[in-house]
N, C-alpha and C. Protein backbone atom coordinates (compact mmCIF):
# COMPACT_ATOMS: atom_id res chain seq x y z
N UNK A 1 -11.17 188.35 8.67
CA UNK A 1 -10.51 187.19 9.23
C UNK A 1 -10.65 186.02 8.26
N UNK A 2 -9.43 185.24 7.99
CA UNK A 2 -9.69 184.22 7.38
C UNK A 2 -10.38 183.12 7.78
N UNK A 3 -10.15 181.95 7.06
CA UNK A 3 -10.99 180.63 7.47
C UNK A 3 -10.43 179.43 8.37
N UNK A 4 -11.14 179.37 9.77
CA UNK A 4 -10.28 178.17 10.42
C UNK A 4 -9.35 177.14 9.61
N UNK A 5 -8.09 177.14 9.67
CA UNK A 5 -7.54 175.93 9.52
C UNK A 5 -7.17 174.99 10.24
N UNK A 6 -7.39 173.33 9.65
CA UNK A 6 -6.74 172.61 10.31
C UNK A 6 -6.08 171.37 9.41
N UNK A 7 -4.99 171.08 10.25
CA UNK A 7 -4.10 169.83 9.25
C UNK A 7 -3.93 168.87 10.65
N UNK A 8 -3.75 167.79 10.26
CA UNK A 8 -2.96 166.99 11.81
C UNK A 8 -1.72 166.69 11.47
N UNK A 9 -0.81 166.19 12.27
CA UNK A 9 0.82 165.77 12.02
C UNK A 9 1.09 164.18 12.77
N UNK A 10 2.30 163.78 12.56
CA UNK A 10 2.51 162.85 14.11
C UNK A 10 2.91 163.82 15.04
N UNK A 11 2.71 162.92 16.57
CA UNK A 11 3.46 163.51 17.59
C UNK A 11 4.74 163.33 17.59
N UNK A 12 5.20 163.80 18.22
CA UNK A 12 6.55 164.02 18.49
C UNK A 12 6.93 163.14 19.91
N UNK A 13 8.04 162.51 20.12
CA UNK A 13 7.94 161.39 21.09
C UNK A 13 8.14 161.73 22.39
N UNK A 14 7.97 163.48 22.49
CA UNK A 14 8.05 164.45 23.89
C UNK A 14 6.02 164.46 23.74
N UNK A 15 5.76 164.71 23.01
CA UNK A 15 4.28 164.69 23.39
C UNK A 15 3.59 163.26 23.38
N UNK A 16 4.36 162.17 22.46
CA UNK A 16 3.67 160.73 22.96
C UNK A 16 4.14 160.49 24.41
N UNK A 17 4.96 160.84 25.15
CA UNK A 17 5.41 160.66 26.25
C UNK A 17 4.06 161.35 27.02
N UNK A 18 3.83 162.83 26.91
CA UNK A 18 2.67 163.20 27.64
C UNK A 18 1.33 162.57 27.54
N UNK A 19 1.61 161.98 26.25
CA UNK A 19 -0.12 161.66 26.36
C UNK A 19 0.23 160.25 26.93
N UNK A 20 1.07 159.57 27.13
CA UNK A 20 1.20 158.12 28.04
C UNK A 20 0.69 158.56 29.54
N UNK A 21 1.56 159.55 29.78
CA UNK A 21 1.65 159.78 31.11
C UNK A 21 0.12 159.93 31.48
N UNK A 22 -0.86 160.61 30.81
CA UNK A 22 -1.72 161.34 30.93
C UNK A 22 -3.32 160.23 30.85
N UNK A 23 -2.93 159.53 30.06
CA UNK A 23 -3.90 158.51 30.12
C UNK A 23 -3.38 157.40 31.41
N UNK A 24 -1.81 157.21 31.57
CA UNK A 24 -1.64 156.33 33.07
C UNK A 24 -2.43 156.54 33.87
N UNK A 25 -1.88 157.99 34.09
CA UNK A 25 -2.63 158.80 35.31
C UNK A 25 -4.26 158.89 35.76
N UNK A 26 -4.88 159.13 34.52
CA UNK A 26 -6.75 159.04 34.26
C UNK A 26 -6.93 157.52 34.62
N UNK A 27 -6.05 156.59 33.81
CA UNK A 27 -6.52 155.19 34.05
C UNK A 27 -6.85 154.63 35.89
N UNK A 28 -4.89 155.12 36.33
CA UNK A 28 -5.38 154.64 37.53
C UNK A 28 -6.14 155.47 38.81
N UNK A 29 -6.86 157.33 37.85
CA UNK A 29 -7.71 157.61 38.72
C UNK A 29 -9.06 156.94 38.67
N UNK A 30 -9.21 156.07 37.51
CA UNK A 30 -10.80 155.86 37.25
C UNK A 30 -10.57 154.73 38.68
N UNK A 31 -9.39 153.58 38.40
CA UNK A 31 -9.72 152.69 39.02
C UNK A 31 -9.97 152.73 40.72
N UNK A 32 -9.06 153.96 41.17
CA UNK A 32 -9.05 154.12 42.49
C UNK A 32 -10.66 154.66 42.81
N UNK A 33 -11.10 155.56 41.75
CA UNK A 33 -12.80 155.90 42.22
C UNK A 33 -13.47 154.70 42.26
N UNK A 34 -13.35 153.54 41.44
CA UNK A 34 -14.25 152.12 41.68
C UNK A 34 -14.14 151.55 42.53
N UNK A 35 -12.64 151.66 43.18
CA UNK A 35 -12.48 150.98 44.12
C UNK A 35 -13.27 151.38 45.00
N UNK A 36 -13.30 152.75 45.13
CA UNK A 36 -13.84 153.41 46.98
C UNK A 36 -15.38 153.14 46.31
N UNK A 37 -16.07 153.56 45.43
CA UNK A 37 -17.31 153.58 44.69
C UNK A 37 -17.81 151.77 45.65
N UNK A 38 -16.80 150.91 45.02
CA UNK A 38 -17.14 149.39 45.38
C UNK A 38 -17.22 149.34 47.05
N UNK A 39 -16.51 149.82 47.55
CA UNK A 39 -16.80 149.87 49.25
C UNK A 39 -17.42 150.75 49.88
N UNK A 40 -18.11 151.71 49.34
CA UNK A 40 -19.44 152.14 49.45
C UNK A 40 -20.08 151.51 48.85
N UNK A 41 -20.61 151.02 48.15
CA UNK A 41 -21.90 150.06 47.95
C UNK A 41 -21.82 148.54 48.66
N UNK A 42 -20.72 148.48 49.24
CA UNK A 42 -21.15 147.11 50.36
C UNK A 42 -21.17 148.03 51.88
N UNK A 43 -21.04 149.60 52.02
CA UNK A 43 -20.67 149.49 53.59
C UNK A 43 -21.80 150.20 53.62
N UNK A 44 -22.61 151.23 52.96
CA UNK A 44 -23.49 151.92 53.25
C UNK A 44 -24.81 150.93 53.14
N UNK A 45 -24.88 150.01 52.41
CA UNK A 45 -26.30 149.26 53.11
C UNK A 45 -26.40 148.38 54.50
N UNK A 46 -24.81 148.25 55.01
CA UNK A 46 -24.55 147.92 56.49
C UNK A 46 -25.06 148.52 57.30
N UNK A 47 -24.67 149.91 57.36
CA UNK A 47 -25.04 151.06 57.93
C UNK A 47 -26.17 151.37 58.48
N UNK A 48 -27.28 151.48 56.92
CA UNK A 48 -28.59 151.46 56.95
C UNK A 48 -29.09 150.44 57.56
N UNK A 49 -28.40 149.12 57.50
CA UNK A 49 -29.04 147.93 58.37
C UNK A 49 -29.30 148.35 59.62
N UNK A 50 -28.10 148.61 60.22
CA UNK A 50 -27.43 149.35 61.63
C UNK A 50 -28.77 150.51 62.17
N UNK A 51 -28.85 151.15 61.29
CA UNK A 51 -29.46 152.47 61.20
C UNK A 51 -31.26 151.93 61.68
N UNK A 52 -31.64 150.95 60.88
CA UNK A 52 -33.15 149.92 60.85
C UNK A 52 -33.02 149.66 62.25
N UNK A 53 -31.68 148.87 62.72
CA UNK A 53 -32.10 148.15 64.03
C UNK A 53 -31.61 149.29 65.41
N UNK A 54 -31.54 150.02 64.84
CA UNK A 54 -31.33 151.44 65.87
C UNK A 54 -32.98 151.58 65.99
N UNK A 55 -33.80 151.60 65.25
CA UNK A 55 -35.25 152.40 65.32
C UNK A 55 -36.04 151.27 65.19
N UNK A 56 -35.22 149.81 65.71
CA UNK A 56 -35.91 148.82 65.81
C UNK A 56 -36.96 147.90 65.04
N UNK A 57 -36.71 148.42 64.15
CA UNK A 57 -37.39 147.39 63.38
C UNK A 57 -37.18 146.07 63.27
N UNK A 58 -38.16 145.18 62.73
CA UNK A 58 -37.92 143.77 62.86
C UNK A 58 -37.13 143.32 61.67
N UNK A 59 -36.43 142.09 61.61
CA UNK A 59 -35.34 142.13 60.49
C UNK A 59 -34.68 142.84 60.04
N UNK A 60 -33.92 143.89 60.73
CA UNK A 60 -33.30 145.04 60.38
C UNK A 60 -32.07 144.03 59.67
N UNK A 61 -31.44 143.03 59.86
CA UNK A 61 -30.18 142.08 58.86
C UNK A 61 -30.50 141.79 58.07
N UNK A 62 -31.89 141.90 57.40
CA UNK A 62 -32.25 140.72 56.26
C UNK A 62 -31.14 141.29 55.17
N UNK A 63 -30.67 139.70 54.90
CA UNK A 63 -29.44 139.47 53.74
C UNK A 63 -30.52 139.38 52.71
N UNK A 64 -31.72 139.42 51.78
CA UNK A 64 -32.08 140.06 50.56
C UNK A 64 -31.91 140.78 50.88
N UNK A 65 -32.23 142.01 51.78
CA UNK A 65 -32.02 143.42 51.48
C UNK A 65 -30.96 143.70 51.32
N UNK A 66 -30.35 143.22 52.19
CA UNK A 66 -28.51 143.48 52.20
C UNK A 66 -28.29 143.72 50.72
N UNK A 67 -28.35 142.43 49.89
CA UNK A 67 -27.50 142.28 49.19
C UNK A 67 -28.72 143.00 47.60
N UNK A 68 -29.38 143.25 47.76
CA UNK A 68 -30.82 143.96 47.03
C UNK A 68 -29.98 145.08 46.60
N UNK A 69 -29.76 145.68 48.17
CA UNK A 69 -29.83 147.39 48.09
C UNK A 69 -27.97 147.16 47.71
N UNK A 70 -26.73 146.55 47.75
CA UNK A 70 -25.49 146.26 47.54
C UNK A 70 -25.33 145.99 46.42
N UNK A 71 -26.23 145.48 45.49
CA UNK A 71 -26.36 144.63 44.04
C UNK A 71 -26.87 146.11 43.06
N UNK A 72 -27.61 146.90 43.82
CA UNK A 72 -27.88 148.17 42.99
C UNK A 72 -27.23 149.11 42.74
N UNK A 73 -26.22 149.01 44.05
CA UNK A 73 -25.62 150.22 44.09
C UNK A 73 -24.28 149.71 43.56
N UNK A 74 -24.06 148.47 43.03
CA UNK A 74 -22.79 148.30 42.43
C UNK A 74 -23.30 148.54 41.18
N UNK A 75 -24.04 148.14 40.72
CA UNK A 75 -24.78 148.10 39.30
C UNK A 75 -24.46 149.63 38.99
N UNK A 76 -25.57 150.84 39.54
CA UNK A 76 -24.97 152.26 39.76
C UNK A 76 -23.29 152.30 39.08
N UNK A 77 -23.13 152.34 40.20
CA UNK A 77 -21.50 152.77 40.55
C UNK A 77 -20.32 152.12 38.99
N UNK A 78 -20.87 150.41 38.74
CA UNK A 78 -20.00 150.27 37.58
C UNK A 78 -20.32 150.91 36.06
N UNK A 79 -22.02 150.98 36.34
CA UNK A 79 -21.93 151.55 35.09
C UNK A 79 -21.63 152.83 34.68
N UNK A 80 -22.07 153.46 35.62
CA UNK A 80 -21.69 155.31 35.66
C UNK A 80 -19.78 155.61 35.68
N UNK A 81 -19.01 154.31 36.31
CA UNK A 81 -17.83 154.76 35.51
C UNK A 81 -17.56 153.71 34.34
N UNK A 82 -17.93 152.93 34.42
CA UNK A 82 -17.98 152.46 32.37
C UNK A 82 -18.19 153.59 31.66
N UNK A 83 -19.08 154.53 31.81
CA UNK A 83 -19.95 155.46 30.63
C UNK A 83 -18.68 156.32 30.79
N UNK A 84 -18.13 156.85 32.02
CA UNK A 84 -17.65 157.86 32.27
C UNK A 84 -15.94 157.68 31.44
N UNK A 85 -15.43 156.31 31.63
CA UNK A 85 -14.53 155.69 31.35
C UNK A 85 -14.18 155.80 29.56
N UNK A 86 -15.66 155.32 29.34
CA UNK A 86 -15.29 155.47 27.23
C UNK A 86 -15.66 157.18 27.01
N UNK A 87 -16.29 157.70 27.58
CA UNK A 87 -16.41 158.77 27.00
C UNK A 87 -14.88 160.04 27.23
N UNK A 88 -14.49 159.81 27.97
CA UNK A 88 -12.98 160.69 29.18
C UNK A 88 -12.07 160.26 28.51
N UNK A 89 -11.94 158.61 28.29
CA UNK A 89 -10.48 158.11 28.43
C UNK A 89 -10.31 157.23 27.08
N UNK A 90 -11.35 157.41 26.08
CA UNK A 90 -11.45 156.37 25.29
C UNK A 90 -10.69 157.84 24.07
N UNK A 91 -10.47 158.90 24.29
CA UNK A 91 -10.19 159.67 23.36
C UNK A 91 -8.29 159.15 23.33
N UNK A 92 -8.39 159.57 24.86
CA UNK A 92 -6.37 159.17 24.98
C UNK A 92 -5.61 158.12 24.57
N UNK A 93 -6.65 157.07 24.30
CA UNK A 93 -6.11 155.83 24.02
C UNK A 93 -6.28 155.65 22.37
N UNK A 94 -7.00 156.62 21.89
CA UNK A 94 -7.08 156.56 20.30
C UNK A 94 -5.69 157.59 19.87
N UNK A 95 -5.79 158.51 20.93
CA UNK A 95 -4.44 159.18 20.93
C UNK A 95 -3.04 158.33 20.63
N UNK A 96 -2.97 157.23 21.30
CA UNK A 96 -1.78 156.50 21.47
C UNK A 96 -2.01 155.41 20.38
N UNK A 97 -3.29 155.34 20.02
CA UNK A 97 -2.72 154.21 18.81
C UNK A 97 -2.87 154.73 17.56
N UNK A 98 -2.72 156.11 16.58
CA UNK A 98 -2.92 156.73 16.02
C UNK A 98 -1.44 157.34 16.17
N UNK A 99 -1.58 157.77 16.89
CA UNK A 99 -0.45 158.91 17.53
C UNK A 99 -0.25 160.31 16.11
N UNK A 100 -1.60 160.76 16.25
CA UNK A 100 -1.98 162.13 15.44
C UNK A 100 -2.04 163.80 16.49
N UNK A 101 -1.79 164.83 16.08
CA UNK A 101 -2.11 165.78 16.62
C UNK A 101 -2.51 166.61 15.52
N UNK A 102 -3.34 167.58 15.91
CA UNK A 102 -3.89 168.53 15.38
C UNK A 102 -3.33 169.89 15.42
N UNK A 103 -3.00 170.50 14.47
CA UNK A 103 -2.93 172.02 14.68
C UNK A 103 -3.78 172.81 14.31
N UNK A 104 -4.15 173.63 14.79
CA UNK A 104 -5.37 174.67 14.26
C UNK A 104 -4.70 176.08 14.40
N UNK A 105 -5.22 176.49 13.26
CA UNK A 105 -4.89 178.40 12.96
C UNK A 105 -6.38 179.05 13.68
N UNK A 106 -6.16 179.96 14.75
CA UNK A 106 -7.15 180.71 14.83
C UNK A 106 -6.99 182.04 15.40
N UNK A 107 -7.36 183.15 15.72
CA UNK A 107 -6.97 184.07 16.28
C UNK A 107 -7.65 184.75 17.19
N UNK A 108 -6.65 185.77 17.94
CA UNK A 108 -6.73 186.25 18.83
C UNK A 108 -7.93 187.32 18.93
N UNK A 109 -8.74 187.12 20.07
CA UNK A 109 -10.11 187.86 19.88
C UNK A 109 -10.18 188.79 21.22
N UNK A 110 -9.36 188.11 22.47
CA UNK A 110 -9.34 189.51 23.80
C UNK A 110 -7.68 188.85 24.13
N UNK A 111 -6.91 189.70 25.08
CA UNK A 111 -5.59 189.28 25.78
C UNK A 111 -6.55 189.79 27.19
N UNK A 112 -5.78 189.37 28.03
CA UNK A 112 -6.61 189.56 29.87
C UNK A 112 -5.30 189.32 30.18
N UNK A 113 -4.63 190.08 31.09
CA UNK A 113 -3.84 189.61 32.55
C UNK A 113 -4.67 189.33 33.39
N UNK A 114 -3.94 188.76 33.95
CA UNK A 114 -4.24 188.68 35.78
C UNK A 114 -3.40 188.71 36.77
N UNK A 115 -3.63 190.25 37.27
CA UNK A 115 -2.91 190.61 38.01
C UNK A 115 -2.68 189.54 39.53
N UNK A 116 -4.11 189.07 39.57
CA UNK A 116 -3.52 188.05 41.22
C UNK A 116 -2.39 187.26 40.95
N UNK A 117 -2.25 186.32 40.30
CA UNK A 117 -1.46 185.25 39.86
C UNK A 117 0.17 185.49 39.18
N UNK A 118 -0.33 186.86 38.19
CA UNK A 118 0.43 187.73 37.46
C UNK A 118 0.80 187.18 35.95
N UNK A 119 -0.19 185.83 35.74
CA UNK A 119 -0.44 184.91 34.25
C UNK A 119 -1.11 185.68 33.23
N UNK A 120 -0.72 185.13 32.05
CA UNK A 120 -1.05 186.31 30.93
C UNK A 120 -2.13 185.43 30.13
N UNK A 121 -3.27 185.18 29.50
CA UNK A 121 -4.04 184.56 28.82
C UNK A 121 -4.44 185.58 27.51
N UNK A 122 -4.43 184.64 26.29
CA UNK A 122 -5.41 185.00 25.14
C UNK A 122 -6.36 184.07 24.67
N UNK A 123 -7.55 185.07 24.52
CA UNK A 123 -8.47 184.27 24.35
C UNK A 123 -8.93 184.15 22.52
N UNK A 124 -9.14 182.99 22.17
CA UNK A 124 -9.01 182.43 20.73
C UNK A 124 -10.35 182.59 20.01
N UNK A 125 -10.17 182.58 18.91
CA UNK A 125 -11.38 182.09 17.88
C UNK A 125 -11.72 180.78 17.99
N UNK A 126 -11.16 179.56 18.60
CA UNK A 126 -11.02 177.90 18.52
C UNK A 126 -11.88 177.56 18.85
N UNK A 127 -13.07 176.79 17.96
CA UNK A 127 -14.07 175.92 19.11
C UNK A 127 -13.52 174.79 19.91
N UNK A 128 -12.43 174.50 19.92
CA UNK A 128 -11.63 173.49 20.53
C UNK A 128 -11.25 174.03 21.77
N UNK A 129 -10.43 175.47 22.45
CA UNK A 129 -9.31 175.95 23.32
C UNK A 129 -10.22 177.78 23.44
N UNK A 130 -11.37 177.81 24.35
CA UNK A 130 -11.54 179.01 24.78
C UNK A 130 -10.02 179.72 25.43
N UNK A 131 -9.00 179.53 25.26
CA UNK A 131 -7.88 180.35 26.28
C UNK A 131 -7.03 179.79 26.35
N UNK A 132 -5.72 180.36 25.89
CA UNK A 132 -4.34 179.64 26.66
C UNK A 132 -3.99 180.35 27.33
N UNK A 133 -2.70 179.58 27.99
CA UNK A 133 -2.06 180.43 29.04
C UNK A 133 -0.46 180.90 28.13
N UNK A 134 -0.21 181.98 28.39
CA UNK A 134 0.91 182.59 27.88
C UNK A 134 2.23 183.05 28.38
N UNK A 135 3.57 183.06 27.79
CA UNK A 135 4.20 184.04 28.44
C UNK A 135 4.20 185.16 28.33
N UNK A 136 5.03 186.12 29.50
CA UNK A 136 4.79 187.20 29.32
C UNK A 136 4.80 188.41 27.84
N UNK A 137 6.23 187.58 27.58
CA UNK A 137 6.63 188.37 26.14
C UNK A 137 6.43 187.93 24.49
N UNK A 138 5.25 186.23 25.02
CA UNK A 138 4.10 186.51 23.81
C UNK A 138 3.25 187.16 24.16
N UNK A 139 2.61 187.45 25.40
CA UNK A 139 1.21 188.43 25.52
C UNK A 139 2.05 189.86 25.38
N UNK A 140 3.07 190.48 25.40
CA UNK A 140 3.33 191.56 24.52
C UNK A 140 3.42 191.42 23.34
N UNK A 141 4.13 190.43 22.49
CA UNK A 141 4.37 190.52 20.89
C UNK A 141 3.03 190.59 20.50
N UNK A 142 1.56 189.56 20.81
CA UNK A 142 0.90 189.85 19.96
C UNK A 142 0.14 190.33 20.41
N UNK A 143 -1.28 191.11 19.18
CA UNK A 143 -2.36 191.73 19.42
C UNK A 143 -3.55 190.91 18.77
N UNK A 144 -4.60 191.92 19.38
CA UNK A 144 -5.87 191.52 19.17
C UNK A 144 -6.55 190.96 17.73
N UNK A 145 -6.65 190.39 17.17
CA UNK A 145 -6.74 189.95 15.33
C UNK A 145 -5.57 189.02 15.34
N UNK A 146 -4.65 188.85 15.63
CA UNK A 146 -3.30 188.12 15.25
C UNK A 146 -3.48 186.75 15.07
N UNK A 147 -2.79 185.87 14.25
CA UNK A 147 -3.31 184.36 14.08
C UNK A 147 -2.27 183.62 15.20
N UNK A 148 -2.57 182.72 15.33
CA UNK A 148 -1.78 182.12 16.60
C UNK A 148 -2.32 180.62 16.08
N UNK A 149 -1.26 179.64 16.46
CA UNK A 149 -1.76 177.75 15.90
C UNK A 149 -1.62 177.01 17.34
N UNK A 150 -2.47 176.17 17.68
CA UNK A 150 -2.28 175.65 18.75
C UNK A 150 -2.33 174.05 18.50
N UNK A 151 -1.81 173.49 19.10
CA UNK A 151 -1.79 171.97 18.81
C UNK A 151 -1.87 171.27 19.95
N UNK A 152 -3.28 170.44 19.54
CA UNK A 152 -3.81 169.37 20.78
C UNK A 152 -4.00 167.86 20.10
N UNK A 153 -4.16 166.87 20.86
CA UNK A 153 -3.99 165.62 20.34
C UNK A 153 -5.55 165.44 19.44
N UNK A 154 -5.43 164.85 18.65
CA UNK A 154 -6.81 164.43 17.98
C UNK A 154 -7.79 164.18 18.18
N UNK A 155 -7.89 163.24 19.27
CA UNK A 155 -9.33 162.53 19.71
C UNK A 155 -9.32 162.67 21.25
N UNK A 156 -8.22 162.90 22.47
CA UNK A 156 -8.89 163.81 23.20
C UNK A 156 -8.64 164.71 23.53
N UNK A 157 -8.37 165.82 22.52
CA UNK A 157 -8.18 167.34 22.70
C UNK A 157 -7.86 167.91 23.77
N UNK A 158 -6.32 166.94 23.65
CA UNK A 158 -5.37 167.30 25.34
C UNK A 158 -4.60 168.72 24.72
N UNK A 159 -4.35 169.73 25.29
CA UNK A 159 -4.00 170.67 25.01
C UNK A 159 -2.09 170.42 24.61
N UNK A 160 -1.61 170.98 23.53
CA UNK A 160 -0.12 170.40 23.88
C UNK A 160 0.67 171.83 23.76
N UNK A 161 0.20 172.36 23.30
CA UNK A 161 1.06 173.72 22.93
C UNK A 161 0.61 174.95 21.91
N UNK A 162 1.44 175.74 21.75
CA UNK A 162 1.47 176.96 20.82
C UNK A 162 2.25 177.56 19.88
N UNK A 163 2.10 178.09 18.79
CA UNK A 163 3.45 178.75 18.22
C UNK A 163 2.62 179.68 17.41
C-alpha cells in the first residue's frame, strides 16, 4: 500500500453552502441549550428552596442561597458551553473564512452491508473517516485494497464526499 495522501483545494460554492448551513444550524443549537441550561439554573434552586420548606427548615427562601446556588450553576452551565462552543464550532467557522477542503487518498480495508437498512459501507485506511456510506454500485465496483479520496472541510472535518 502506498503512502497517505493529502492536498487541500477551495470549496466549491455547493459545499460553502453546506458548511453555512451547518455551522447556522450548530450555532443556533448551542444557543437554544443555554437558553434552557439558563432556566435551569434559576428554576432548580427554587425548587430546592420549595423542597427545604417542605421538610421545614428555617429560612428555607434565603436569597444568598438563592442566588449562591443560581450564580454557580450559571457559572457551570456558561462555561461548559463556551469550552464546548470553541472546541465543536470554532472548526466550521475557520471553515468559512478559509474556505479550504481537504482530500485524502486512502484505501479500502473491509466493505460490510447491512442487510437491516439495506446501506452499503466501506471501511477506510483514514485517520480522519472510519466509514462511508456508499452506493450500491460503488460497493460493487470496488474491492478490498482499492484507493478511494474522500473530501472533508479542513478544520472541522465535516464529511463532504467521495470519488
Amino acid at each position: 500500500m502506498s503512502q497517505l495522501q493529502l492536498y487541500t483545494e477551495h470549496l466549491t460554492a455547493e459545499e460553502f453552502a453546506f458548511i453555512q448551513a451547518t455551522e447556522l444550524r450548530n450555532r443556533a443549537m448551542y444557543f437554544k441549550v443555554f437558553r434552557l441550561l439558563m432556566i435551569v439554573s434559576f428554576v432548580l434552586p427554587f425548587i430546592t428552596a420549595w423542597y427545604r420548606a417542605y421538610d421545614g427548615a428555617p429560612n428555607a427562601f434565603s436569597y444568598p442561597r438563592f442566588f449562591l446556588s443560581a450564580g454557580i450553576l450559571v457559572f457551570i452551565s456558561a462555561f461548559s458551553t463556551y469550552m464546548s462552543y470553541r472546541v465543536y464550532h470554532r472548526g466550521l467557522q475557520k471553515d468559512m473564512r478559509f474556505r479550504t477542503k481537504t482530500i485524502e487518498t486512502c484505501h479500502i480495508t473491509k466493505k460490510v452491508y447491512v442487510e437491516v437498512d439495506q446501506t452499503c459501507y466501506l471501511y477506510l485506511s483514514s485517520p480522519t473517516r472510519l466509514s462511508i456510506q456508499v452506493s450500491a454500485d460503488d460497493y460493487l465496483s470496488y474491492s478490498d485494497g482499492d484507493e478511494v479520496s474522500i473530501e472533508y472541510a479542513t478544520h472541522s472535518k465535516e464529511y463532504l464526499g467521495y470519488f
